[in-house]
C-alpha atoms as a PDB file:
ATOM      1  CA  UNK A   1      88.294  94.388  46.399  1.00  0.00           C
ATOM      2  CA  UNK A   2      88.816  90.608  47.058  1.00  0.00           C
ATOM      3  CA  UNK A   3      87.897  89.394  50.967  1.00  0.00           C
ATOM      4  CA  UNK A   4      91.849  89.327  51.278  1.00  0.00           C
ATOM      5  CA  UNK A   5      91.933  93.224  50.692  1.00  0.00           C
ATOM      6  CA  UNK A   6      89.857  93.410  53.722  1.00  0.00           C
ATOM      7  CA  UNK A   7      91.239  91.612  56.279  1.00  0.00           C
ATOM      8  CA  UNK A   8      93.472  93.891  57.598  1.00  0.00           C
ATOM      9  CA  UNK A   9      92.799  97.446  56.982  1.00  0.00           C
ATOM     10  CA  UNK A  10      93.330 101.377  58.308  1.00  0.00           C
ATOM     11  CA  UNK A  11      90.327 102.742  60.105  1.00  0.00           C
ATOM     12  CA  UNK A  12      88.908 105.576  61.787  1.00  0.00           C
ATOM     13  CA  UNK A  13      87.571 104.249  65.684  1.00  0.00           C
ATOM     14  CA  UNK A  14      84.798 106.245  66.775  1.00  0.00           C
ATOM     15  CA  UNK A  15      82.815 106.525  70.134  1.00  0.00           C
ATOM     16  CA  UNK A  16      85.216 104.343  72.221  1.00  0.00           C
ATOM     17  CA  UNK A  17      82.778 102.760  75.326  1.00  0.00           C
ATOM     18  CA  UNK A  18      84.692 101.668  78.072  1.00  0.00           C
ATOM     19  CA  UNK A  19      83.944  97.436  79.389  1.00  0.00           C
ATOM     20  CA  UNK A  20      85.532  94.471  79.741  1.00  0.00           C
ATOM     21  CA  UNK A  21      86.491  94.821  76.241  1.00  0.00           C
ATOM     22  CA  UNK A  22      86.198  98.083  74.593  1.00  0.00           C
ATOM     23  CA  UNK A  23      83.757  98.561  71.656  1.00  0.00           C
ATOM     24  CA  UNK A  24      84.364 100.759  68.829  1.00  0.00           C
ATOM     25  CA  UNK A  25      82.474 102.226  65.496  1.00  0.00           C
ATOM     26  CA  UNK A  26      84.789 101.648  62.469  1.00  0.00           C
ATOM     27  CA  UNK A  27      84.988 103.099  59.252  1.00  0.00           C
ATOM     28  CA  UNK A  28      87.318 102.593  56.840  1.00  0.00           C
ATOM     29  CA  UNK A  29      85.338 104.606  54.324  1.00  0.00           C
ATOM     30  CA  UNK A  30      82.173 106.463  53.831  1.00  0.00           C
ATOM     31  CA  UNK A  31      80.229 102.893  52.632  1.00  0.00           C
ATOM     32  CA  UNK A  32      81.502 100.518  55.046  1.00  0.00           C
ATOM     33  CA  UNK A  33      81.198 101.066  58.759  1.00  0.00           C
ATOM     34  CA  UNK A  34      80.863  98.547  61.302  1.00  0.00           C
ATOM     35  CA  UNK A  35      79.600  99.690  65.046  1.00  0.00           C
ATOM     36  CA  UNK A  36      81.145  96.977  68.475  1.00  0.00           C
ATOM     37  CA  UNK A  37      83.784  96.667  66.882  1.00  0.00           C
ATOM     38  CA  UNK A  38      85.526  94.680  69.768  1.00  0.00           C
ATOM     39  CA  UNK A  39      89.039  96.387  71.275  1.00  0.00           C
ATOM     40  CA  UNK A  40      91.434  94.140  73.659  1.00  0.00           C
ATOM     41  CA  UNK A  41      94.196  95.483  75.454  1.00  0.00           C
ATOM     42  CA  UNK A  42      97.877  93.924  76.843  1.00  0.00           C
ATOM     43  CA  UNK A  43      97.648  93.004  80.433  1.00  0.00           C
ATOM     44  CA  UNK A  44      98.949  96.050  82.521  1.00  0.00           C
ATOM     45  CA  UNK A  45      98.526  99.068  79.717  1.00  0.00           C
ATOM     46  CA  UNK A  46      95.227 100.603  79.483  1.00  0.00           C
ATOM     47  CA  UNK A  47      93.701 103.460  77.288  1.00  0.00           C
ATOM     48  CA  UNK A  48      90.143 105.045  76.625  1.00  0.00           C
ATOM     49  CA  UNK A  49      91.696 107.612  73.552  1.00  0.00           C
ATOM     50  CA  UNK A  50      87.460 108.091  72.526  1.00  0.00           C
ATOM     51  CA  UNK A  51      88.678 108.559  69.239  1.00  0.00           C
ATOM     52  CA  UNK A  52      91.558 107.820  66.853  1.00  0.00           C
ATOM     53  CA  UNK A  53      92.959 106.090  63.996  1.00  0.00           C
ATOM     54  CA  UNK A  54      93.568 102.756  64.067  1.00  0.00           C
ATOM     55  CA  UNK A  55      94.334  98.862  62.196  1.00  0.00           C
ATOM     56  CA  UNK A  56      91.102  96.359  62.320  1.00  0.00           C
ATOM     57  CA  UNK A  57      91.070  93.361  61.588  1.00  0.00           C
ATOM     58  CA  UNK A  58      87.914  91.542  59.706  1.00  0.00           C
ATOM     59  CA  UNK A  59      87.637  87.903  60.125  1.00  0.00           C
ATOM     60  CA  UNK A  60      84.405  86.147  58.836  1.00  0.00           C
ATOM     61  CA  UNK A  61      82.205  89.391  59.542  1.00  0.00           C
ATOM     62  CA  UNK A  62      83.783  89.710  62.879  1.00  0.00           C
ATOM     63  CA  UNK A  63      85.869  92.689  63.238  1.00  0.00           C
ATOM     64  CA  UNK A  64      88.785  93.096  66.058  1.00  0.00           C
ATOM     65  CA  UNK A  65      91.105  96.533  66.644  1.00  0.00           C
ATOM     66  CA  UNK A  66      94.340  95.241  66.594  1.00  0.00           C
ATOM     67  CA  UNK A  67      95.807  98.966  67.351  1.00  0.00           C
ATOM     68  CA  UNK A  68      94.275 102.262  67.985  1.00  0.00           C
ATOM     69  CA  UNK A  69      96.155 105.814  68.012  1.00  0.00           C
ATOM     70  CA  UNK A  70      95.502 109.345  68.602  1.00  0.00           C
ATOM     71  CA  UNK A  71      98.158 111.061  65.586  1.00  0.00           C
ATOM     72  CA  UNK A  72      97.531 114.542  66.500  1.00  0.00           C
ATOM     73  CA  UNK A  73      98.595 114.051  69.812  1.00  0.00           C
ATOM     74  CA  UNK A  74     101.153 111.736  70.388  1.00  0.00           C
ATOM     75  CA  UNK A  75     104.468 113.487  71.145  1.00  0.00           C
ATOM     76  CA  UNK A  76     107.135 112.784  68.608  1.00  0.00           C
ATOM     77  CA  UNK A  77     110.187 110.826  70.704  1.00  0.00           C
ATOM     78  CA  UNK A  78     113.936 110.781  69.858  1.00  0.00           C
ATOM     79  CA  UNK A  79     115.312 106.520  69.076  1.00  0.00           C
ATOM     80  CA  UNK A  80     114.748 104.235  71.495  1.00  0.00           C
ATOM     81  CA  UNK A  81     112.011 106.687  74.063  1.00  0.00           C
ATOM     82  CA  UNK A  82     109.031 104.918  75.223  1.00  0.00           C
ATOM     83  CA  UNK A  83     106.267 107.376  77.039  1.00  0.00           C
ATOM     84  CA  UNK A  84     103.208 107.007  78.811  1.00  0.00           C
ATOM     85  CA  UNK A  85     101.389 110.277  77.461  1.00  0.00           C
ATOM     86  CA  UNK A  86      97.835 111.967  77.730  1.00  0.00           C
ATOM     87  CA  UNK A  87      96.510 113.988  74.944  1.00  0.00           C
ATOM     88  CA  UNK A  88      96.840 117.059  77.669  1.00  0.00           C
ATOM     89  CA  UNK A  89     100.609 116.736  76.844  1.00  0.00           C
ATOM     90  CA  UNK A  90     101.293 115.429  80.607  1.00  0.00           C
ATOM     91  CA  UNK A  91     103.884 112.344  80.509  1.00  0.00           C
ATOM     92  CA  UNK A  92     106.275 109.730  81.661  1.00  0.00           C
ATOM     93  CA  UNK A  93     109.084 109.031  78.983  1.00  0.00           C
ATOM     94  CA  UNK A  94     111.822 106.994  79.398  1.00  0.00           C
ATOM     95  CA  UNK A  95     114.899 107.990  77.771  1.00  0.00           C
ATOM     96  CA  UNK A  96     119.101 107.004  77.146  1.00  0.00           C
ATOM     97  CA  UNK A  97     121.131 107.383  79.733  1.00  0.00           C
ATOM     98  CA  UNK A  98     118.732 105.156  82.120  1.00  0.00           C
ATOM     99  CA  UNK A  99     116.741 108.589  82.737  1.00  0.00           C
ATOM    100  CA  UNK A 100     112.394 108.953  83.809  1.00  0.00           C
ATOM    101  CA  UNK A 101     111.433 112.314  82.831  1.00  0.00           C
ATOM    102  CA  UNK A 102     107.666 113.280  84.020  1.00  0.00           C
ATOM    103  CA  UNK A 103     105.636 115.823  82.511  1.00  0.00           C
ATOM    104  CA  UNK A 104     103.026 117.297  84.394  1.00  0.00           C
ATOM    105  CA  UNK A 105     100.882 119.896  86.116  1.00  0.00           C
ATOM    106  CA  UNK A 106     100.467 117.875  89.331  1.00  0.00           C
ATOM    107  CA  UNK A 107     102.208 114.919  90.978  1.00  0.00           C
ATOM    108  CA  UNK A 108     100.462 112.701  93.235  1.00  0.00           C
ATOM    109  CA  UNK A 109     101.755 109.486  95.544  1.00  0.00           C
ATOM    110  CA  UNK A 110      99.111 107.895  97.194  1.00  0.00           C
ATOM    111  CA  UNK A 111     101.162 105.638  99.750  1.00  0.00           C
ATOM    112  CA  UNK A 112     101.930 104.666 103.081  1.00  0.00           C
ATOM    113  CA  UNK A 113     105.505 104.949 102.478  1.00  0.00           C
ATOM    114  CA  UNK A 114     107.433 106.429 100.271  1.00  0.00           C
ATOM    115  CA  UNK A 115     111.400 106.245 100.147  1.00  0.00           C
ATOM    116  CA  UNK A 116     113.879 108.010  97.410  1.00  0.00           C
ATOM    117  CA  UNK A 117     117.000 106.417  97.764  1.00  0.00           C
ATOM    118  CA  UNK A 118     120.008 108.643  95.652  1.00  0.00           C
ATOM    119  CA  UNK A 119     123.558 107.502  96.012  1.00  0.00           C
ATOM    120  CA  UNK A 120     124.974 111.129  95.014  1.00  0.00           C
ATOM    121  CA  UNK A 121     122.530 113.952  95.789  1.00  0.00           C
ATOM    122  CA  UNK A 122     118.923 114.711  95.705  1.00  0.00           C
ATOM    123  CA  UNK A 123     117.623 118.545  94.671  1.00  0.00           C
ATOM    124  CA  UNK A 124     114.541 119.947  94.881  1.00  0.00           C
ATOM    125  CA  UNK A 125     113.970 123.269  92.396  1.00  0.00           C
ATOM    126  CA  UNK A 126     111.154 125.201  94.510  1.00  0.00           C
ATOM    127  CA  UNK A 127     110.045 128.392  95.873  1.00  0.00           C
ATOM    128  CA  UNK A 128     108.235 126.496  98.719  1.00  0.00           C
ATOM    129  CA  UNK A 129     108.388 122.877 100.293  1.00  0.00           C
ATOM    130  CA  UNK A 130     105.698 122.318 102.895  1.00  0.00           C
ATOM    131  CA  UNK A 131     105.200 119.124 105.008  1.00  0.00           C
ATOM    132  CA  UNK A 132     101.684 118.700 107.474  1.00  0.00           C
ATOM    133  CA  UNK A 133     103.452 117.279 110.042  1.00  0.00           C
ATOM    134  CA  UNK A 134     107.538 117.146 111.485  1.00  0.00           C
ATOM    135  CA  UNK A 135     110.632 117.346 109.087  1.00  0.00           C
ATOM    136  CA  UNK A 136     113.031 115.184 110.546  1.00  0.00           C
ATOM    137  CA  UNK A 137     116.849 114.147 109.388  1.00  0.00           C
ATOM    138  CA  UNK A 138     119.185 112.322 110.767  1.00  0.00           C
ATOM    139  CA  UNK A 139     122.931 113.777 109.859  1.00  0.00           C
ATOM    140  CA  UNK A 140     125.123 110.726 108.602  1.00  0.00           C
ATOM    141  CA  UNK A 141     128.229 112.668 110.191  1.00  0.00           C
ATOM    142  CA  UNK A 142     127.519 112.595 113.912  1.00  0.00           C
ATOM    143  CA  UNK A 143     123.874 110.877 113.929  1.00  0.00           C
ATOM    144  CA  UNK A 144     122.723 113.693 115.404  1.00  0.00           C
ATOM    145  CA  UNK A 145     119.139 114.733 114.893  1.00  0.00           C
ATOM    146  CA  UNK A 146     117.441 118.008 113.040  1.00  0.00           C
ATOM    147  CA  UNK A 147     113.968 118.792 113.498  1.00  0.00           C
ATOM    148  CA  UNK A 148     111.646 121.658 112.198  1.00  0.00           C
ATOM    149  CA  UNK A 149     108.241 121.549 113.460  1.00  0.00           C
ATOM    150  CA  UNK A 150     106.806 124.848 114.819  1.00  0.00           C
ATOM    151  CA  UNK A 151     110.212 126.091 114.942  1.00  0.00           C
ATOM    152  CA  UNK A 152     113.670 124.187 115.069  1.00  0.00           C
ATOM    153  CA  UNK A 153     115.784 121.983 116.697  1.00  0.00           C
ATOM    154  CA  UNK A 154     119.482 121.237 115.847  1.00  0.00           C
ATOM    155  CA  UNK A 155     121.111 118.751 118.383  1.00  0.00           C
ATOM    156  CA  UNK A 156     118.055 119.078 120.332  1.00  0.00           C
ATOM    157  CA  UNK A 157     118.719 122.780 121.145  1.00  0.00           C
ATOM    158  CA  UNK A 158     116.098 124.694 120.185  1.00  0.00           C
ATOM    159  CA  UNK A 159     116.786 127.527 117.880  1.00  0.00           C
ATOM    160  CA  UNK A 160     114.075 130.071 117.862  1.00  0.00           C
ATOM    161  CA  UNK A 161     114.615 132.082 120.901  1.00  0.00           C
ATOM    162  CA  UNK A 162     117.895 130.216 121.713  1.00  0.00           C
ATOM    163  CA  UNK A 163     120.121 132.566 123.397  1.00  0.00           C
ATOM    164  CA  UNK A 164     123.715 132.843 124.262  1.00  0.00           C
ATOM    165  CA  UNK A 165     125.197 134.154 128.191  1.00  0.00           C
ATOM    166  CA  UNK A 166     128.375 136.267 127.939  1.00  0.00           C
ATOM    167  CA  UNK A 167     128.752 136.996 123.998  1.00  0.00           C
ATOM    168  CA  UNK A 168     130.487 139.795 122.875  1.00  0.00           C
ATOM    169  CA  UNK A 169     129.756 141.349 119.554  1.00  0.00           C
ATOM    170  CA  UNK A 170     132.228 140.814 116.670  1.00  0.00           C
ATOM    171  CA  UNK A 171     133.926 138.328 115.021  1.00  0.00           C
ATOM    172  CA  UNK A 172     133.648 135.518 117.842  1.00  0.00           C
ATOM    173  CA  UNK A 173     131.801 132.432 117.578  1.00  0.00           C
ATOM    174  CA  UNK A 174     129.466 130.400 120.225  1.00  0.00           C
ATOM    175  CA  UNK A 175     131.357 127.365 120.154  1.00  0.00           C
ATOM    176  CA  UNK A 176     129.184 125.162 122.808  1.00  0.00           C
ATOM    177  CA  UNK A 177     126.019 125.182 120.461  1.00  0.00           C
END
């Protein structure tokens, strides 16, 4: 092999250790392995796969992983996807039609303030929603206020143990609610 054979080469990474710069074993075959082998990251993306497959690059007996991969994880994506994925199978993808699909187990927001702002309709597919303190809305309609604490206001009337004076049974309605 001439020194131009090995400059750029297929490798398995071994024993990722996590630093300003990550250091990896390579080996690109049983005879030649090379241990702190130096891994840099783009600013913003970050990754500790352990182990993987990967391209190094060998300069003058200094050797640099240009990419590292985990094949027998990552998910197979139609044209044009991009993910953010986790060996665990838990993602973010981004895919046509200007859609964010996440995968996962468990959702967290850690934030003083969150806001979802959807210009035709916003669902939520549960058996349960809880909140630890006050639901609040205000309708867009008549401004009027709905609240749900303990129990629940509409209009400021309360609605547990809200009763009526003078209603008949039948088809009527309460109209001064």
């Amino acid at each position: 092999m001439s020194w131009i054979d090995n400059l750029l080469r297929r490798s398995r990474l071994r024993g990722l250790v996590e630093g300003p710069v990550q250091r990896a074993r390579v080996e690109t075959h049983d005879a030649d392995a090379k241990d702190n082998a130096e891994r840099w990251q783009d600013y913003g993306f970050a990754a500790h796969p352990v182990d993987g497959q990967g391209l190094v690059l060998n300069v003058m007996g200094h050797t640099i992983v240009l990419r590292m991969d985990r094949l027998g994880e990552r998910p197979e994506l139609q044209s044009y996807e991009v993910a953010v994925w986790h060996k665990e199978g838990h993602m973010v993808k981004l895919k046509a039609g200007r859609v964010v699909e996440v995968t996962c187990d468990k959702y967290v927001v850690n934030t003083k303030e969150y806001s979802v702002n959807a210009s035709t309709s916003a669902s939520f597919n549960t058996p349960v929603v809880n909140a630890s303190q006050d639901i609040v809305a205000v309708s867009s309609v008549k401004g009027q206020a709905v609240s749900a604490t303990s129990s629940l206001k509409v209009a400021n009337k309360e609605v547990a143990g809200h009763n009526h004076g003078n209603v008949q049974n039948g088809v009527g309605s309460t109209s001064n609610f």
